[in-house]
Protein backbone atom coordinates (compact mmCIF):
# COMPACT_ATOMS: atom_id res chain seq x y z
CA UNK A 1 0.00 0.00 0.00
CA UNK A 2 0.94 3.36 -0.40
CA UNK A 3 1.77 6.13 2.68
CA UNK A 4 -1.83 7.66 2.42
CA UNK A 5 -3.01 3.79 3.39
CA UNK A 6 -2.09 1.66 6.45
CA UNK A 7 -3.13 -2.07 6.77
CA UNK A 8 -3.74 -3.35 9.90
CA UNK A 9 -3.20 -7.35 10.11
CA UNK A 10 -2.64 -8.16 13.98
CA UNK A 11 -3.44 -6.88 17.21
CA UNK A 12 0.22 -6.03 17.95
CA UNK A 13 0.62 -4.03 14.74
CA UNK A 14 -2.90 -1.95 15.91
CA UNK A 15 -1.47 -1.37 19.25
CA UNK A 16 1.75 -0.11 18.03
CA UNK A 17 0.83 1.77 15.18
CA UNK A 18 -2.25 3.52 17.68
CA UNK A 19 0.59 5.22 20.05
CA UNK A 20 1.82 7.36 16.94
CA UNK A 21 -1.82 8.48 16.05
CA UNK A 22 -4.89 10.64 16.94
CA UNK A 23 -6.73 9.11 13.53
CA UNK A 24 -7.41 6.36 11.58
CA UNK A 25 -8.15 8.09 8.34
CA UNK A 26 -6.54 6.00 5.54
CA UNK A 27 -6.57 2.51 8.12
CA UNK A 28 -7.39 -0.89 6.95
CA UNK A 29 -7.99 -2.92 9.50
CA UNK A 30 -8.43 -6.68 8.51
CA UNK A 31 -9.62 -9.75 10.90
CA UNK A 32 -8.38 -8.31 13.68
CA UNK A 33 -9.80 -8.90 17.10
CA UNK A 34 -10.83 -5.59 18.61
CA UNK A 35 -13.58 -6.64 20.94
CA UNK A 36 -11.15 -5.44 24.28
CA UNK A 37 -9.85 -2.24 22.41
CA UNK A 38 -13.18 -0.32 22.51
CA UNK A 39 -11.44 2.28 25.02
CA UNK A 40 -8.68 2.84 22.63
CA UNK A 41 -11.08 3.15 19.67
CA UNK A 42 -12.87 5.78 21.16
CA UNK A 43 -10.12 8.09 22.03
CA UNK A 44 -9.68 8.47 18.11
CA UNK A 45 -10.70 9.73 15.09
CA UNK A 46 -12.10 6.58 13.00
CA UNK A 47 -13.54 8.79 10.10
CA UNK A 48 -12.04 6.86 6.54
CA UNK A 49 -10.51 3.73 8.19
CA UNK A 50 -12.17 0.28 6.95
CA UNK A 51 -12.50 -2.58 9.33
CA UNK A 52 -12.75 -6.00 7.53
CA UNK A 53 -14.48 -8.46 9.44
CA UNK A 54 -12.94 -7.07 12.96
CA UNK A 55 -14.06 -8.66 15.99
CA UNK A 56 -15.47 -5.18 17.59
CA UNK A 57 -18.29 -5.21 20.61
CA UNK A 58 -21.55 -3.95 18.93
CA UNK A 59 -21.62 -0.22 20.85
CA UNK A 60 -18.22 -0.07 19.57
CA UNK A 61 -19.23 -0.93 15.79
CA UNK A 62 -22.05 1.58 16.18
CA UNK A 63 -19.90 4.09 17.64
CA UNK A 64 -17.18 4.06 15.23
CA UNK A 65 -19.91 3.84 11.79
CA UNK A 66 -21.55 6.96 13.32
CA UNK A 67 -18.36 8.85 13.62
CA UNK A 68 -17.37 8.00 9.63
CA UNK A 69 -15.69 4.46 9.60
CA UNK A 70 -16.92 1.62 7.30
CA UNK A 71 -17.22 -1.48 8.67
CA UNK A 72 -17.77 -5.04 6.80
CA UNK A 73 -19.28 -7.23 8.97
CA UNK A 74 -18.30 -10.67 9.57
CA UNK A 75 -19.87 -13.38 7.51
CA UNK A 76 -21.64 -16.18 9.10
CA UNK A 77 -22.28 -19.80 8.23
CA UNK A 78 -19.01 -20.14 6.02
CA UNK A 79 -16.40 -22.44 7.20
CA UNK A 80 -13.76 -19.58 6.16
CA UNK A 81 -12.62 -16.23 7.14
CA UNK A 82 -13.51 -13.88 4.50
CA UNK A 83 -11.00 -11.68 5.45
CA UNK A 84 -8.01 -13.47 6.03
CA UNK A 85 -4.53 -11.51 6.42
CA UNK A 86 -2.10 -14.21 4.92
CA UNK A 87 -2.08 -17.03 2.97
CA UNK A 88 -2.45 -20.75 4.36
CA UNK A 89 0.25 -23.24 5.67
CA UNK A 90 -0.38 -26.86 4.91
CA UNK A 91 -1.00 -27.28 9.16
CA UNK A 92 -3.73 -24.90 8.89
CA UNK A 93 -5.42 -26.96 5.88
CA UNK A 94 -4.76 -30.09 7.40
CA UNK A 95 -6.05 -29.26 10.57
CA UNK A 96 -7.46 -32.31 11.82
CA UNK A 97 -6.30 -36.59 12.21
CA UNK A 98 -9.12 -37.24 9.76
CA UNK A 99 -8.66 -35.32 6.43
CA UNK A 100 -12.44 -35.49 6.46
CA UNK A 101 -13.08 -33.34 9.10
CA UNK A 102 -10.61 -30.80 7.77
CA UNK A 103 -10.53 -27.26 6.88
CA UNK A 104 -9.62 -27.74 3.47
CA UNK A 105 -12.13 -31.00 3.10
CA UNK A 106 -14.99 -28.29 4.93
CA UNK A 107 -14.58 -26.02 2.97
CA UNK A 108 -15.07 -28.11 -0.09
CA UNK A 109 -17.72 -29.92 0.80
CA UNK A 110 -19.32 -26.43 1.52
CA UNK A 111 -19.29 -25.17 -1.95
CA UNK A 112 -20.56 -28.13 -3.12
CA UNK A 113 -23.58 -27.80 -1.00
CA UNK A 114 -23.95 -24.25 -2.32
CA UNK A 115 -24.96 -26.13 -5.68
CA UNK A 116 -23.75 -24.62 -9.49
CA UNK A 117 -24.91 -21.67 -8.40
CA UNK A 118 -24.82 -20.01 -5.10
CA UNK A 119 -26.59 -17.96 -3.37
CA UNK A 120 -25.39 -14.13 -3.16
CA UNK A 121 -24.32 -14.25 0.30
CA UNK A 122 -22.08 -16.98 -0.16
CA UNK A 123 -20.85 -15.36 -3.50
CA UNK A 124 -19.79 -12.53 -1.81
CA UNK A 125 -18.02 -14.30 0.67
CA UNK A 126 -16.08 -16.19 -1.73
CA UNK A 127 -15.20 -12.66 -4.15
CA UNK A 128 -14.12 -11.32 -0.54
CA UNK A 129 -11.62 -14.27 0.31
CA UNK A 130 -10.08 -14.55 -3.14
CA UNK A 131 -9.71 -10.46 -2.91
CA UNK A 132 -7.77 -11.16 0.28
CA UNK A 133 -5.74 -14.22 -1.25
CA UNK A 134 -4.38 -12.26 -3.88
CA UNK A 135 -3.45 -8.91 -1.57
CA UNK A 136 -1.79 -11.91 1.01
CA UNK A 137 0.19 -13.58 -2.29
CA UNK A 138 1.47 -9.72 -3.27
CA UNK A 139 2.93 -9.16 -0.19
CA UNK A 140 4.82 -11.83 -0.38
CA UNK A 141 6.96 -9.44 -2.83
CA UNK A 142 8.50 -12.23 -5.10
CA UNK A 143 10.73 -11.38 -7.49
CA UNK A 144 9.23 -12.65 -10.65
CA UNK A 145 11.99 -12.41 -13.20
CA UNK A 146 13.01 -15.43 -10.49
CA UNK A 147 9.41 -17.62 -10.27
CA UNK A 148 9.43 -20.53 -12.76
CA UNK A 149 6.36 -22.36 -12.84
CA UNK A 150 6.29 -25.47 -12.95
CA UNK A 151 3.29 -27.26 -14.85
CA UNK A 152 1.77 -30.82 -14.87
CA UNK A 153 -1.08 -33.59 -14.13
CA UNK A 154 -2.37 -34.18 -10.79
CA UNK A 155 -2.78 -37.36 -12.03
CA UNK A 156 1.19 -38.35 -11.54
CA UNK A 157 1.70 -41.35 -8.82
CA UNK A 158 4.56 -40.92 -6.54
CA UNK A 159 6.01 -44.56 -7.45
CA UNK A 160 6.22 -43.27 -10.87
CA UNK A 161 9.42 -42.88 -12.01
CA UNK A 162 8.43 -39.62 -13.55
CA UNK A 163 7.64 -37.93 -10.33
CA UNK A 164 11.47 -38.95 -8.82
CA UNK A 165 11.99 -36.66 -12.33
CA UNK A 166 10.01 -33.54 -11.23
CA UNK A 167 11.00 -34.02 -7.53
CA UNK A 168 14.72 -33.74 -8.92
CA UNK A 169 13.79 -30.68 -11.60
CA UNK A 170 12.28 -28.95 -8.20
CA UNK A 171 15.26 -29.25 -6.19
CA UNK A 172 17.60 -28.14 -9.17
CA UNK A 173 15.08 -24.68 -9.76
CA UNK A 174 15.36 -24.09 -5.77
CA UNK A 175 19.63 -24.65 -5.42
CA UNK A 176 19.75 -21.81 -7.99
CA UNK A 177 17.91 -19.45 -6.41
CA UNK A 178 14.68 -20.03 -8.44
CA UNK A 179 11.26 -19.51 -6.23
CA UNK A 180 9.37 -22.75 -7.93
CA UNK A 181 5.74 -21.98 -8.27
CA UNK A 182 3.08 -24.68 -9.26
CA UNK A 183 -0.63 -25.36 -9.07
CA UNK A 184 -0.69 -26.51 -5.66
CA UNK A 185 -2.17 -30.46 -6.06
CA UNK A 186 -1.05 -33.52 -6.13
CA UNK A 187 1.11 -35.09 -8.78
CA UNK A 188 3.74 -33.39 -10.95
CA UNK A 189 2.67 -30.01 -8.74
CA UNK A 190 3.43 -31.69 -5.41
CA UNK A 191 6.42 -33.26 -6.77
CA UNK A 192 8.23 -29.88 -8.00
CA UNK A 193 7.17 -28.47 -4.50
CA UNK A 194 8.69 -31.35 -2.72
CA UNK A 195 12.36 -31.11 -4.43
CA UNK A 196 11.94 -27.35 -3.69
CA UNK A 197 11.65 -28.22 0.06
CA UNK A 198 14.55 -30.13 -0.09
CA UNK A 199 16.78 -27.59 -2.06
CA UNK A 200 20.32 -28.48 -0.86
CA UNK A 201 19.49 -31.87 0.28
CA UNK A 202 19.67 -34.41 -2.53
CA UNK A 203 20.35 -37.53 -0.53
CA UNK A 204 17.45 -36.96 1.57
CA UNK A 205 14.71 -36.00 -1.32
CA UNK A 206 15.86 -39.47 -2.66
CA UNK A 207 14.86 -41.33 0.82
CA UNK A 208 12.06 -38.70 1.12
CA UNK A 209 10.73 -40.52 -2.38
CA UNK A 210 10.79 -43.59 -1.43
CA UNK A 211 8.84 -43.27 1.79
CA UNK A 212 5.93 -41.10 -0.34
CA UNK A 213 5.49 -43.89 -2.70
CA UNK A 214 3.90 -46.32 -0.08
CA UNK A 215 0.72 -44.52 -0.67
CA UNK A 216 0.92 -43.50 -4.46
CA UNK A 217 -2.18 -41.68 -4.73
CA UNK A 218 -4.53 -39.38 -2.83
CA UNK A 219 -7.10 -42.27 -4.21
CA UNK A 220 -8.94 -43.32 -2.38
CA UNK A 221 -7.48 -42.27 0.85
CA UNK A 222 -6.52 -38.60 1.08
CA UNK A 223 -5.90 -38.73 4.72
CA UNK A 224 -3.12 -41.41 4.25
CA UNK A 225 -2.05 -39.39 1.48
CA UNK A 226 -1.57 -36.05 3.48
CA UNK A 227 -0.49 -38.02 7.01
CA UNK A 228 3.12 -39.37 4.98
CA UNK A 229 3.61 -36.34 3.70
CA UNK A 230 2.73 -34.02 6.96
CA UNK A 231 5.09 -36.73 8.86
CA UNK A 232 8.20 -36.28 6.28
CA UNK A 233 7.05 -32.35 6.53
CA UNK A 234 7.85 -32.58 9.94
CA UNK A 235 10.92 -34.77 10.22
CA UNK A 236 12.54 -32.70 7.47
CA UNK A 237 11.81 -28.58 7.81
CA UNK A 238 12.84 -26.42 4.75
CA UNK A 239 15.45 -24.36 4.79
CA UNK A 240 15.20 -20.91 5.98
CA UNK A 241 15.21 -19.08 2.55
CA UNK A 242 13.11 -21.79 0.48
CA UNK A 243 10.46 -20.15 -1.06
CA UNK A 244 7.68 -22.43 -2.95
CA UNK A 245 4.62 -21.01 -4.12
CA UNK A 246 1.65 -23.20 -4.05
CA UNK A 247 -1.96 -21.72 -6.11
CA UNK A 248 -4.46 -24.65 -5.85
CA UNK A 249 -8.40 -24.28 -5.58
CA UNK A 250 -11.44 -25.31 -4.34
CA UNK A 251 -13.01 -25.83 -7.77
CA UNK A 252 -11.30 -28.98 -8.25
CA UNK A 253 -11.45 -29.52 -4.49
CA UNK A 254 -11.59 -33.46 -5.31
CA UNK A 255 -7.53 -32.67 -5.96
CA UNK A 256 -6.04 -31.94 -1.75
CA UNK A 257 -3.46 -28.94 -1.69
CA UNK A 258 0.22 -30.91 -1.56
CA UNK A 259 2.08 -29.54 1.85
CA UNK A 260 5.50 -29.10 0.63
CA UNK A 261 4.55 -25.48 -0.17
CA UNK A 262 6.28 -22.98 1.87
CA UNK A 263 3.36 -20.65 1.03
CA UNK A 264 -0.40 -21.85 -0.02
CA UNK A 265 -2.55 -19.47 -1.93
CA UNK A 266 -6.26 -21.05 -2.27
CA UNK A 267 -8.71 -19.77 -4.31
CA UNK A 268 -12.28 -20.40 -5.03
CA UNK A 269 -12.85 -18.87 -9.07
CA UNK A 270 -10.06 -21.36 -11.21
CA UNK A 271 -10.24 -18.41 -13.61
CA UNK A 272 -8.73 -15.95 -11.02
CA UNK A 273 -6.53 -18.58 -9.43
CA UNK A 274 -4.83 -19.47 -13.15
CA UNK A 275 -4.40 -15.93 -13.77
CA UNK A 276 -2.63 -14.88 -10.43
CA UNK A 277 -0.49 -18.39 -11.35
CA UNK A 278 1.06 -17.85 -14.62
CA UNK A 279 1.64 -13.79 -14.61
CA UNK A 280 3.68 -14.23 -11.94
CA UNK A 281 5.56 -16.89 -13.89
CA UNK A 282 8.28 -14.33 -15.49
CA UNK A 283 11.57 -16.60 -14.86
CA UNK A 284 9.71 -19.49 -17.13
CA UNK A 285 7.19 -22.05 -17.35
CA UNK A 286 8.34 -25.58 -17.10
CA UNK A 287 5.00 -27.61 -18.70
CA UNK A 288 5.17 -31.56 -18.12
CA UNK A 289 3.07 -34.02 -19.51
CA UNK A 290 -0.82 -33.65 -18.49
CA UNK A 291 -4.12 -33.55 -19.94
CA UNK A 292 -6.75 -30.81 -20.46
CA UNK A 293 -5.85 -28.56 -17.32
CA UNK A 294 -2.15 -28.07 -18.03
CA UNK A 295 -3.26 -27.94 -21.82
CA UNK A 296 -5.36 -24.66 -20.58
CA UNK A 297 -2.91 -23.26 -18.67
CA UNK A 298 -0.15 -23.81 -22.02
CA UNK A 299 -2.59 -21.65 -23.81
CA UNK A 300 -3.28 -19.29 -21.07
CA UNK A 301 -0.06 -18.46 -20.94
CA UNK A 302 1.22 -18.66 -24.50
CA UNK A 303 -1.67 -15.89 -25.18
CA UNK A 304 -0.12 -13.33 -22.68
CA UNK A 305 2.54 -13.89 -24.21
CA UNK A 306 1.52 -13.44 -27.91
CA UNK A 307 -0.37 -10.24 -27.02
CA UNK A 308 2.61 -8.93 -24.49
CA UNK A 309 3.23 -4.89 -24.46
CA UNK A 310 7.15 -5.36 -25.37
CA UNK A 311 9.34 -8.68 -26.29
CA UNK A 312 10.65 -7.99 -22.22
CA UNK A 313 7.31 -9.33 -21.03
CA UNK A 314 7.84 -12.63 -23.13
CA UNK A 315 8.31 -15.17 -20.71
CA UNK A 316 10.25 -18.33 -21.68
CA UNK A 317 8.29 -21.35 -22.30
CA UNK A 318 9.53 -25.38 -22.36
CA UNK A 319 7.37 -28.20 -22.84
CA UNK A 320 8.93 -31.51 -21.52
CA UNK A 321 7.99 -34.77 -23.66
CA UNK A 322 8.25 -34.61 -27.19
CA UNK A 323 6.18 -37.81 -27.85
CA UNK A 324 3.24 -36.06 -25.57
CA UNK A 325 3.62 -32.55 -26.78
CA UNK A 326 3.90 -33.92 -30.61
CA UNK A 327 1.76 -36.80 -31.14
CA UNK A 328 -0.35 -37.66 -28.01
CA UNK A 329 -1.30 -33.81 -27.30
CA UNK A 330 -0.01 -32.34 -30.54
CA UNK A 331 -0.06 -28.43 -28.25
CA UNK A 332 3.46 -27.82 -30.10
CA UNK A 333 2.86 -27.53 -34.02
CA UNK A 334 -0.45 -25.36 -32.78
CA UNK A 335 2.63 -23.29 -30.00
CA UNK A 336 5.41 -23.07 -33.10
CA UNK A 337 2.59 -21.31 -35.14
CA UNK A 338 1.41 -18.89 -33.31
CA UNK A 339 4.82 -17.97 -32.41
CA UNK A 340 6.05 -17.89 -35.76
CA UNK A 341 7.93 -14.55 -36.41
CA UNK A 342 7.65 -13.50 -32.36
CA UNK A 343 8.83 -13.12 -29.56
CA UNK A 344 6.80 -15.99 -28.58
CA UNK A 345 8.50 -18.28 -30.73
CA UNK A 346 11.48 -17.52 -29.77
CA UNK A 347 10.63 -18.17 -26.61
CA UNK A 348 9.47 -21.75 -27.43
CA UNK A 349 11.47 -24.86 -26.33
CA UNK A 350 11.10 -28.19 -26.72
CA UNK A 351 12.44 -30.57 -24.37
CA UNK A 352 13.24 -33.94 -24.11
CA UNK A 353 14.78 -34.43 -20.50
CA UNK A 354 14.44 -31.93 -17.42
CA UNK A 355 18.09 -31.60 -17.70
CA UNK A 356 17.28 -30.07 -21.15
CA UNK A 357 14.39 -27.98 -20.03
CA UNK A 358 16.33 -26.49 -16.74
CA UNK A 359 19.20 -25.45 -19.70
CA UNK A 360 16.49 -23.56 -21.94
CA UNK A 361 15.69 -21.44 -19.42
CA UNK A 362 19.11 -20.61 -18.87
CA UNK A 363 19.54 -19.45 -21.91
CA UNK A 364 16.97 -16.90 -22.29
CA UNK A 365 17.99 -13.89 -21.93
């Protein structure tokens, strides 16, 4: 935010920023619980500041809207703070022994009571949390000439071989100082996430592998799924400056958030989530072999880059798997022509081996 704006994001930060002050013109004040700082509140001028979803004491709330603050209430019946000042850790998802009983599993199985198509209330609660995702992911301040993204099926088992592969293409991204950024499932996402975690570590991603693979899939049991993964989490901590960017969703809620991310950014709208994803994908996007979902998100990307202001904003692009990219999901004749004579093409790469693909991005420019 700028100087003329102050966000407000704990109760610590509101006590010590209120000792400097006689007004809150220009304060937002989000999920913060206020309800024993109606004293405080009254000794000052609330006219302009916005409190989002604040815990305040109703005489307080009065108070405060009839001396010029705005205040959004907070939303009942949703399983979700609306409001929320940061993004999620995989503890906070996974918040209970059954995955089941869950945050992340409640909050899915709350949309899909909501039916195709909601009802306003819980509309607006959903617009509201996504708002507050996206401000949380920003101040993360990543440098995105560093985020690669790294693209592929949720589908990917971890006794496949191919997963050891994108496990091994994280870790590589990470030890030079790449911030790897992925769709947040299972699969190829959870395996780039993984190697990320275990930047620096080699000999222990490979025993970390081979402890994942006794339960392959999230199917049919997600909690077993998330409990070997939470218990290698735990026995193995990332390194202090490992940054891995998670973006999954509730739309495909039937696909669990992986917990090697250092930072999870849920969404609700796929449309919004895919967008926030791939901008931020300026150091490259790494695309492994997947089916209709990573084909979107080849395309999504490939047309920011087609349309992009200035051959700067191109962002390199390297599909992995010339047999799936060619013949099985023929995506690369379609990418080479539309890149003919750009930028874009330039920018193209096909790859046979993550070796190869790690080495196209280091020669772009």
């Amino acid at each position: 935010m700028s100087r003329e704006f102050l966000e407000i994001e704990s109760l610590d930060s509101f006590d010590e920023h209120l000792r400097h002050t006689r007004t809150l013109h220009g304060w937002f004040l989000q999920s913060v619980d206020l309800s024993e700082r109606g004293a405080a509140l009254s000794r000052v001028d609330p006219a302009g500041a916005v409190f989002l979803g604040c815990q305040l004491e109703p005489a307080v709330a009065e108070d405060l809207t009839r001396r010029g603050a705005l205040i959004f209430p907070r939303l009942s019946g949703v399983p979700f703070d609306p409001y929320r000042a940061g993004l999620y850790s995989a503890e906070e998802l996974y918040d209970t022994p059954r995955y089941e009983d869950s945050l992340d599993a409640r909050v899915y199985a709350w949309t899909r009571a909501a039916g195709p198509v909601p009802p306003l209330p819980d509309t607006l609660a959903t617009a509201l949390h996504d708002h507050a995702i996206t401000d949380a992911l920003d101040e993360v301040h990543l440098d995105s000439a560093r985020v690669v993204g790294v693209m592929g099926g949720h589908a990917l088992r971890r006794d496949d071989p191919a997963y050891a592969e994108a496990a091994r293409l994280g870790r590589t991204l990470a030890e030079r100082d790449r911030v790897v950024l992925t769709g947040g499932g299972p699969g190829a996402m959870e395996a780039a996430n993984l190697g990320a975690w275990f930047a620096g570590r080699a000999e222990e991603l490979e025993q970390g592998l081979t402890e994942l693979a006794e339960v392959p899939s999230f199917q049919p049991d997600t909690g077993a799924w998330a409990r070997v993964a939470l218990e290698l989490r735990h026995r193995h901590p990332a390194a202090g400056t490992t940054l891995s960017i998670g973006i999954p969703t509730w739309f495909y809620g039937h696909e669990p958030p992986n917990v090697f991310c250092t930072h999870i950014a849920k969404y609700f709208a796929n449309a919004l989530r895919e967008d926030s994803l791939l901008h931020r994908c300026r150091g490259g996007l790494i695309v492994l072999p997947g089916a209709a979902g990573t084909v979107q998100e080849i395309f999504q990307a490939a047309t920011g880059n087609y349309y992009a202001a200035d051959d700067d904003q191109v962002a390199p692009m390297v599909l992995v798997g010339r047999e799936h990219w060619t013949e099985r999901l023929p995506a690369w004749p379609l990418l080479r022509a539309l890149g003919e004579g750009r930028e874009l093409g330039r920018r193209l790469h096909l790859a046979d081996t993550l070796v190869d693909a790690v080495a196209a991005l280091g020669d772009q420019p």
